[in-house]
Protein backbone atom coordinates (compact mmCIF):
# COMPACT_ATOMS: atom_id res chain seq x y z
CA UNK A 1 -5.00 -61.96 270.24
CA UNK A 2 -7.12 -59.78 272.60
CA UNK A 3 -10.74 -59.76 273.92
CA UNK A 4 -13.31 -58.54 271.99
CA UNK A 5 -14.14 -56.01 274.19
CA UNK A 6 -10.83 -54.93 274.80
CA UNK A 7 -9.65 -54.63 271.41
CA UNK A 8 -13.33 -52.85 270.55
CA UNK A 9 -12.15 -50.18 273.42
CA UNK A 10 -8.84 -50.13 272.54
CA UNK A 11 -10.26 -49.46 268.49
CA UNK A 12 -12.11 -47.04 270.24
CA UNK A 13 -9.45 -44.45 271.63
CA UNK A 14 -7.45 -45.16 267.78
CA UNK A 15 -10.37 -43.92 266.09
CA UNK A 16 -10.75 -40.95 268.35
CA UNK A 17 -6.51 -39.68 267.75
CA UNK A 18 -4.88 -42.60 269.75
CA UNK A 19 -2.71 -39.62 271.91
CA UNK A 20 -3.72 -37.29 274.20
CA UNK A 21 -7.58 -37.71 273.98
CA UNK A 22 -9.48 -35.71 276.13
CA UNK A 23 -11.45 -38.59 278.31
CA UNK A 24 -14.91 -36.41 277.06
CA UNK A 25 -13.50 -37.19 273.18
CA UNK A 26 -13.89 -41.00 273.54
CA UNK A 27 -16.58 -42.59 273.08
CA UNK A 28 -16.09 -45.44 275.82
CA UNK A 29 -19.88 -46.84 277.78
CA UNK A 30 -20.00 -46.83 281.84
CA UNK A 31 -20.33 -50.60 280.50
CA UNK A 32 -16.83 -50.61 279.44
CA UNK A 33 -15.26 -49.49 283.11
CA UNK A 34 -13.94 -53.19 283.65
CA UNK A 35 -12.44 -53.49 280.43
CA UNK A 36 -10.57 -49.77 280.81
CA UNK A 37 -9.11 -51.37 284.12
CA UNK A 38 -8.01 -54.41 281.99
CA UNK A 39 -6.39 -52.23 279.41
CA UNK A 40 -5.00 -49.75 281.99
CA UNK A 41 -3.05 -52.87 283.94
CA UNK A 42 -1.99 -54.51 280.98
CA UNK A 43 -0.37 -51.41 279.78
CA UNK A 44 -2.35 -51.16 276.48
CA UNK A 45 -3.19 -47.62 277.34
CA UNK A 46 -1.79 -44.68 279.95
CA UNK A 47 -3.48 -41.56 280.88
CA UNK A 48 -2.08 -38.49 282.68
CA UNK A 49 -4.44 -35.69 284.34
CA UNK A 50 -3.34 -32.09 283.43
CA UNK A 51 -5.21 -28.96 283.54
CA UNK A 52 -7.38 -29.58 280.32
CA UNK A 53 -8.50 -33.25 282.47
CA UNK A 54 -7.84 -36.28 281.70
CA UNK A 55 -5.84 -37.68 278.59
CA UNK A 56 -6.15 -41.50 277.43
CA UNK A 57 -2.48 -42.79 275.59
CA UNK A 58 -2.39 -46.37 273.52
CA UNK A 59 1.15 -47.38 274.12
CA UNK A 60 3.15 -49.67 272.06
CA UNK A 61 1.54 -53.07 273.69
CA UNK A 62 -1.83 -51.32 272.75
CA UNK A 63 -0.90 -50.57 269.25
CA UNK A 64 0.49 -54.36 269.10
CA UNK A 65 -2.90 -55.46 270.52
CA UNK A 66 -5.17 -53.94 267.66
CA UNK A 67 -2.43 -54.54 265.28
CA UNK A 68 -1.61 -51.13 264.19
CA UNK A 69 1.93 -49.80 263.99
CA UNK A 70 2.29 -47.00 266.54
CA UNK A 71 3.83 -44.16 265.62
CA UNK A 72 7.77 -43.53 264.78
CA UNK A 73 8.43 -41.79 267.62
CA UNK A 74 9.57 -42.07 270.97
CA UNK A 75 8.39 -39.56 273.66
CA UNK A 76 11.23 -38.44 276.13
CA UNK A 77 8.98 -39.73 279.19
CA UNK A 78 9.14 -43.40 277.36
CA UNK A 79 13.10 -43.14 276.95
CA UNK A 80 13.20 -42.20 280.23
CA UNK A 81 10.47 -45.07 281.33
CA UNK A 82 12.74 -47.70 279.64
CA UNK A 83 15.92 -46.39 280.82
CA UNK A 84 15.01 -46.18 284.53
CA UNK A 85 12.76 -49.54 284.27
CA UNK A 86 9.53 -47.44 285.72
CA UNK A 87 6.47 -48.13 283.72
CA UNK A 88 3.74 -45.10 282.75
């Protein structure tokens, strides 16, 4: 079981699409910026900076964590993640 603050942010970006959500689509406080770092170094949730900004990802711990069951699957970066040992 999880914080209540992290599972509330963690809720948060699953309510707002879970993948690929524009970091202006959630709905996180400047309250929360402790917490993100939580979730971000437990690997709950990954974000990658492209040319449309910044995109927030739960990952499979972060599904776990707000018991949901992430999606079936896999994205090639994750195979590739798992087969080379790096984490994302």
């Amino acid at each position: 079981m999880v914080s209540r603050d992290l599972y509330d942010l963690l809720m948060i970006l699953y309510d707002a699409g879970a993948r690929s959500v524009p970091a202006e689509e959630v709905a996180w406080t400047s309250d929360m910026s402790a917490t993100l770092n939580r979730a971000l170094n437990m690997q709950y949730l990954v974000y990658r900076d492209s040319k449309r900004g910044r995109q927030f990802s739960l990952t499979t711990a972060g599904y776990n964590a707000i018991g949901k069951q992430p999606p079936d699957y896999t994205s090639l970066s994750s195979i590739f993640s798992a087969f080379f040992g790096r984490r994302g």
